[in-house]
PDB file of N, CA and C in Angstrom:
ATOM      1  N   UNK A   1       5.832  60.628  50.957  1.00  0.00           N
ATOM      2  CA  UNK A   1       4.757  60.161  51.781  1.00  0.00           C
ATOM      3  C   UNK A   1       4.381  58.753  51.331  1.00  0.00           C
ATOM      4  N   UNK A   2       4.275  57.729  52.009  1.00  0.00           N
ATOM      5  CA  UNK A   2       3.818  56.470  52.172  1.00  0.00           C
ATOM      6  C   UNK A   2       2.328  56.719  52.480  1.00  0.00           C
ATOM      7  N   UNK A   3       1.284  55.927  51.766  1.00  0.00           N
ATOM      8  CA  UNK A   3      -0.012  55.107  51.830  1.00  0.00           C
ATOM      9  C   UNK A   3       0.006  54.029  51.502  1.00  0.00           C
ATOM     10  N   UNK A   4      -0.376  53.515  53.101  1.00  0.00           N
ATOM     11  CA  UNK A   4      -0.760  51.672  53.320  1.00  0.00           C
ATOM     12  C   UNK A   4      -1.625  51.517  54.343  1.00  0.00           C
ATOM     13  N   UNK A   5      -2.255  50.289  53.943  1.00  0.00           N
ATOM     14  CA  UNK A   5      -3.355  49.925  55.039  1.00  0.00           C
ATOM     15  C   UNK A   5      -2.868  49.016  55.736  1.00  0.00           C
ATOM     16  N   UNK A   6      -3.498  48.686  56.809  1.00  0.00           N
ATOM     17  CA  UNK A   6      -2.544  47.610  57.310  1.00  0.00           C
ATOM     18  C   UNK A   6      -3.958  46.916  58.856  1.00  0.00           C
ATOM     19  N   UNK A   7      -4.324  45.725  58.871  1.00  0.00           N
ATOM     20  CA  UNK A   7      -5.384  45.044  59.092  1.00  0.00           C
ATOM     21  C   UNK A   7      -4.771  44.444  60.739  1.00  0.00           C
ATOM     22  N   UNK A   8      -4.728  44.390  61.491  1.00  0.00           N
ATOM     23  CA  UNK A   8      -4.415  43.887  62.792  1.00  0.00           C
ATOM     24  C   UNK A   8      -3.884  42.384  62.945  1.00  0.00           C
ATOM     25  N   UNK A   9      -5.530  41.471  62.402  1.00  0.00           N
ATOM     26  CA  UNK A   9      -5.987  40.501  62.800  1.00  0.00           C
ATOM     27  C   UNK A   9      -6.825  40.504  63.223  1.00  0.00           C
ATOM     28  N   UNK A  10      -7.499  39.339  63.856  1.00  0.00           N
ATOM     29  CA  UNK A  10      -8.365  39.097  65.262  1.00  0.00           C
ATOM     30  C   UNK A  10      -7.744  39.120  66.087  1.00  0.00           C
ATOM     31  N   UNK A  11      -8.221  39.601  67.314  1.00  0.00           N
ATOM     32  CA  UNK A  11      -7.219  39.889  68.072  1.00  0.00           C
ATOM     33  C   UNK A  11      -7.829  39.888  69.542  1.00  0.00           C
ATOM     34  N   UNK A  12      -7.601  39.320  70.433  1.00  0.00           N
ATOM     35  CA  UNK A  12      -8.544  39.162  71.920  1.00  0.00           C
ATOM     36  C   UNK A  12      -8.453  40.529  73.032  1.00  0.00           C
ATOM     37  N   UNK A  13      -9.683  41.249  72.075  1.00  0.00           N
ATOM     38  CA  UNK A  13     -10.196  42.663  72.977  1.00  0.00           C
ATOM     39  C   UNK A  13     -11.326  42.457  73.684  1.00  0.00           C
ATOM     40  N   UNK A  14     -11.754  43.701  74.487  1.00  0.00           N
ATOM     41  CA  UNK A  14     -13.233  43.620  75.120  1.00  0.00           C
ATOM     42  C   UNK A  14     -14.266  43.418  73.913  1.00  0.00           C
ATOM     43  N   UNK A  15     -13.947  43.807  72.373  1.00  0.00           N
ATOM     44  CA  UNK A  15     -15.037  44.182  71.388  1.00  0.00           C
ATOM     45  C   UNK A  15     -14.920  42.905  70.770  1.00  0.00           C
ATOM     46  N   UNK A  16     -14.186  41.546  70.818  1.00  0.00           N
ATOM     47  CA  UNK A  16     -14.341  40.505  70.444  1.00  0.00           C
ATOM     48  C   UNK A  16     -14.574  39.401  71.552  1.00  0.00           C
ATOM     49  N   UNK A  17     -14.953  39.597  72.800  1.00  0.00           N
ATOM     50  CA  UNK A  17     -14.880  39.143  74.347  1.00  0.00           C
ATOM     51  C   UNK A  17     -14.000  37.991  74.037  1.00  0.00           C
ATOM     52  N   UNK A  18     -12.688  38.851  73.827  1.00  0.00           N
ATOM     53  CA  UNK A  18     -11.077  37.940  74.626  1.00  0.00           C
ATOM     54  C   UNK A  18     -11.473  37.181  73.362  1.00  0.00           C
ATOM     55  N   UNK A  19     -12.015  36.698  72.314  1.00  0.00           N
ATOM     56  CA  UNK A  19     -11.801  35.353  71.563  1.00  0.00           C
ATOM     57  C   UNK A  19     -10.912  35.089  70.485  1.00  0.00           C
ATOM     58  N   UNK A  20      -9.850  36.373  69.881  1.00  0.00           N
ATOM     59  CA  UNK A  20      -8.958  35.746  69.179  1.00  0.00           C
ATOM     60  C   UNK A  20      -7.965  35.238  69.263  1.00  0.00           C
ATOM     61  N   UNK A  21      -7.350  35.200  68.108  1.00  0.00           N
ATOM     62  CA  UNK A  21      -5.952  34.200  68.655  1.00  0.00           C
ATOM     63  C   UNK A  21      -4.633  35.006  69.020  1.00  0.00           C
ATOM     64  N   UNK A  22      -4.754  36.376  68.762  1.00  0.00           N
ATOM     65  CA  UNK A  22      -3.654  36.784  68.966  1.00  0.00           C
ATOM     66  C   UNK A  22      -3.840  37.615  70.333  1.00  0.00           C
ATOM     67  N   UNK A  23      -3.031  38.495  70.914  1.00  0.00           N
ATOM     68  CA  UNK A  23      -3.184  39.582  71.585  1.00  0.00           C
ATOM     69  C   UNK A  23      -3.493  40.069  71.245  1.00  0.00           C
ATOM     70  N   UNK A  24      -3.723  41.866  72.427  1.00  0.00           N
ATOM     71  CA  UNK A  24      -3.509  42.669  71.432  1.00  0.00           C
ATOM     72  C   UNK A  24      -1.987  43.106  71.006  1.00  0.00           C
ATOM     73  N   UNK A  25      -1.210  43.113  72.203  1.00  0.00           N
ATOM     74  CA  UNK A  25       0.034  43.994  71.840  1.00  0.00           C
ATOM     75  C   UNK A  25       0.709  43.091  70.639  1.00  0.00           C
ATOM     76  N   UNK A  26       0.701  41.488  70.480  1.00  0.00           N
ATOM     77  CA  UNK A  26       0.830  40.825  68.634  1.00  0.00           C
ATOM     78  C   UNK A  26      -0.138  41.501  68.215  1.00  0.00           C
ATOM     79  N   UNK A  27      -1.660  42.351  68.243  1.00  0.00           N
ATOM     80  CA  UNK A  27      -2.090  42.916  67.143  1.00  0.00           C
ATOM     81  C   UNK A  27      -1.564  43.936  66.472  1.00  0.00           C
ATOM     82  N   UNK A  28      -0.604  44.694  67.805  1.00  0.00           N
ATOM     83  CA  UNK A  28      -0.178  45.809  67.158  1.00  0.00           C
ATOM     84  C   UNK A  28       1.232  45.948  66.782  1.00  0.00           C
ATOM     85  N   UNK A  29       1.593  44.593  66.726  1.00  0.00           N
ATOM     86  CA  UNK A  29       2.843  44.887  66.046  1.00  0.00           C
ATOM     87  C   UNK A  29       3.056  45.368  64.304  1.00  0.00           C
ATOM     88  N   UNK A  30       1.933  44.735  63.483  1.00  0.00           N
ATOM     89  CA  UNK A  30       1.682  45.044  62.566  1.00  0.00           C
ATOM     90  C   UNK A  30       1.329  46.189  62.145  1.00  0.00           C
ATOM     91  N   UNK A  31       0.650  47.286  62.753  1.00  0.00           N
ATOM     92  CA  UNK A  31       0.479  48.775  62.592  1.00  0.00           C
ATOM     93  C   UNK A  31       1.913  49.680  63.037  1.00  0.00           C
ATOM     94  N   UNK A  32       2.549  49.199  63.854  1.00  0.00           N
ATOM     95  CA  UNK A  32       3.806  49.585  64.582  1.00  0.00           C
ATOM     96  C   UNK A  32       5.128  49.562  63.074  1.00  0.00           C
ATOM     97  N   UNK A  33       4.753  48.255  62.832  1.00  0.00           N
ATOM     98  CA  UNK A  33       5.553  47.926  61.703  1.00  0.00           C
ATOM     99  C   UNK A  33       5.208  48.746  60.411  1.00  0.00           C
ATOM    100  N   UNK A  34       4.018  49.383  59.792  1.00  0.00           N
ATOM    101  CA  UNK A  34       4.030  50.382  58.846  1.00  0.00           C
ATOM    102  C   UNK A  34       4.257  51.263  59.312  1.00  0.00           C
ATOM    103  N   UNK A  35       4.202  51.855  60.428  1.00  0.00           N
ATOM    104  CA  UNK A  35       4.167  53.666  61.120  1.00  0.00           C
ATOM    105  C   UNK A  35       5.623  53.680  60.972  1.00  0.00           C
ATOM    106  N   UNK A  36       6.656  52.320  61.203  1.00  0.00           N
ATOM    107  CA  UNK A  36       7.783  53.012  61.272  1.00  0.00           C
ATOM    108  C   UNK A  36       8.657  52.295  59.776  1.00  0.00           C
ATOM    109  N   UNK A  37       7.984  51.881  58.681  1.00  0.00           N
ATOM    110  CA  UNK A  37       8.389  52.134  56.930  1.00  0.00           C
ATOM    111  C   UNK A  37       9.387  53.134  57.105  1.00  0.00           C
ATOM    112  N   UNK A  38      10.397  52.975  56.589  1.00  0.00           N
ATOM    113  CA  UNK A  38      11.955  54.301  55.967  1.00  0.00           C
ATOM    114  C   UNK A  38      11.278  54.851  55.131  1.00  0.00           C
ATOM    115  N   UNK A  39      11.788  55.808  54.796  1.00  0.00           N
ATOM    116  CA  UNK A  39      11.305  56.521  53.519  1.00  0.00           C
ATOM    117  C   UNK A  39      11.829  55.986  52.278  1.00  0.00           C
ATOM    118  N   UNK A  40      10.815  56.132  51.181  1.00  0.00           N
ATOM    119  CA  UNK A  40      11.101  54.982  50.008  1.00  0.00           C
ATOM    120  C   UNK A  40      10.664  53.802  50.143  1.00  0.00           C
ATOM    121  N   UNK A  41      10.004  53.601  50.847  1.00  0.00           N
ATOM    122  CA  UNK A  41       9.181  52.232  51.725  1.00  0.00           C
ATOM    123  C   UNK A  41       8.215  52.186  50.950  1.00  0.00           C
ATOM    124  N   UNK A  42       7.590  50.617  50.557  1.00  0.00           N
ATOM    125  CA  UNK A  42       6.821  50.344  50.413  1.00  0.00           C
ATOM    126  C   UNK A  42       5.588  50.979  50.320  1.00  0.00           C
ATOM    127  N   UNK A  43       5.270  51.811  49.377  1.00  0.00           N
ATOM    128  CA  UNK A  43       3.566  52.255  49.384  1.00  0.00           C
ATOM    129  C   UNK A  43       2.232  51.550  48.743  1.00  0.00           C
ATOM    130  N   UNK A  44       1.101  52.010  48.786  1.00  0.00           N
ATOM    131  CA  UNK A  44      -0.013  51.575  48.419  1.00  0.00           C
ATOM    132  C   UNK A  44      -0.176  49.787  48.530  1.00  0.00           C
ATOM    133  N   UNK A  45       0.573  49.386  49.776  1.00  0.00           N
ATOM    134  CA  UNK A  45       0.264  48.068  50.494  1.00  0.00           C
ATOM    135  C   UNK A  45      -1.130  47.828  51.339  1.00  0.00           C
ATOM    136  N   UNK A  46      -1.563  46.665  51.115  1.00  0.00           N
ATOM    137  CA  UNK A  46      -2.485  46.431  51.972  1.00  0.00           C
ATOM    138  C   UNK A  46      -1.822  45.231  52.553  1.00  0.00           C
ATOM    139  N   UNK A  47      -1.431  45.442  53.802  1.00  0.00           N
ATOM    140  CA  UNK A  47      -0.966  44.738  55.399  1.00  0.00           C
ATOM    141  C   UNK A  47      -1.772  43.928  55.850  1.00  0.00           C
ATOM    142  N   UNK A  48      -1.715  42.504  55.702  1.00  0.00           N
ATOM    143  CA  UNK A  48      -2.404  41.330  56.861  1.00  0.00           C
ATOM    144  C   UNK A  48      -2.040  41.476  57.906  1.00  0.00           C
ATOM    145  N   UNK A  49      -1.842  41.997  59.038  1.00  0.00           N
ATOM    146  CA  UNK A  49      -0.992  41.653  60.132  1.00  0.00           C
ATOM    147  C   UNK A  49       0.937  42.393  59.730  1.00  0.00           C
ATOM    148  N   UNK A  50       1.593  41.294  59.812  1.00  0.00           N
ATOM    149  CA  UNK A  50       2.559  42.086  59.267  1.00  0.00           C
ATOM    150  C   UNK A  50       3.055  41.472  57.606  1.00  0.00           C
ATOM    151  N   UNK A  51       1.946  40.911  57.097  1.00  0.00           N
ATOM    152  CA  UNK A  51       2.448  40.544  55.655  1.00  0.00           C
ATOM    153  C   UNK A  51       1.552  41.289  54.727  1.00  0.00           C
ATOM    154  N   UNK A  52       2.300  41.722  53.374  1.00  0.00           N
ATOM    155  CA  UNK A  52       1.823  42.679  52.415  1.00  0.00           C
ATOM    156  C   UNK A  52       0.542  40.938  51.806  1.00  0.00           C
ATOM    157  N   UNK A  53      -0.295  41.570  51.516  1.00  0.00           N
ATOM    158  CA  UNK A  53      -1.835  41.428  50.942  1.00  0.00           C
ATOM    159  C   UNK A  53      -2.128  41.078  49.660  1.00  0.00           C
ATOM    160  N   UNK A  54      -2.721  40.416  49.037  1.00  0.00           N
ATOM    161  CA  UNK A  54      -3.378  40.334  47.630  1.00  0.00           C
ATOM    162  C   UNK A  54      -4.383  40.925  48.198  1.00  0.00           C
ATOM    163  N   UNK A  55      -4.925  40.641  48.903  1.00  0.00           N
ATOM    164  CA  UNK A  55      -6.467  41.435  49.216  1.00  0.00           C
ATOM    165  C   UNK A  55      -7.269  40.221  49.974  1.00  0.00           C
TER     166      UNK A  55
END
């Protein structure tokens, strides 16, 4: 089992009225991209978007 977090971005929804810079469907490439980690993948990452995190 893999545990990682993984953060979107800003991202232009109704809950930010349209103002970020990305989409959403670029927001969700980054959650798309941990759900589908191989096994032996990378755990206890924290995800910017699609880059691993210092924090």
């Amino acid at each position: 089992m893999l545990i990682n977090c993984v953060h979107p971005g800003y991202c232009q929804t109704d809950i930010t009225s349209e103002t970020g810079p990305s989409t959403a469907e670029e927001g969700a490439r980054g959650p798309a991209m941990v759900v589908l980690l191989p096994d032996g993948g990378p755990s206890a990452i924290y995800f910017l978007e699609m880059q691993p995190s210092t924090f």
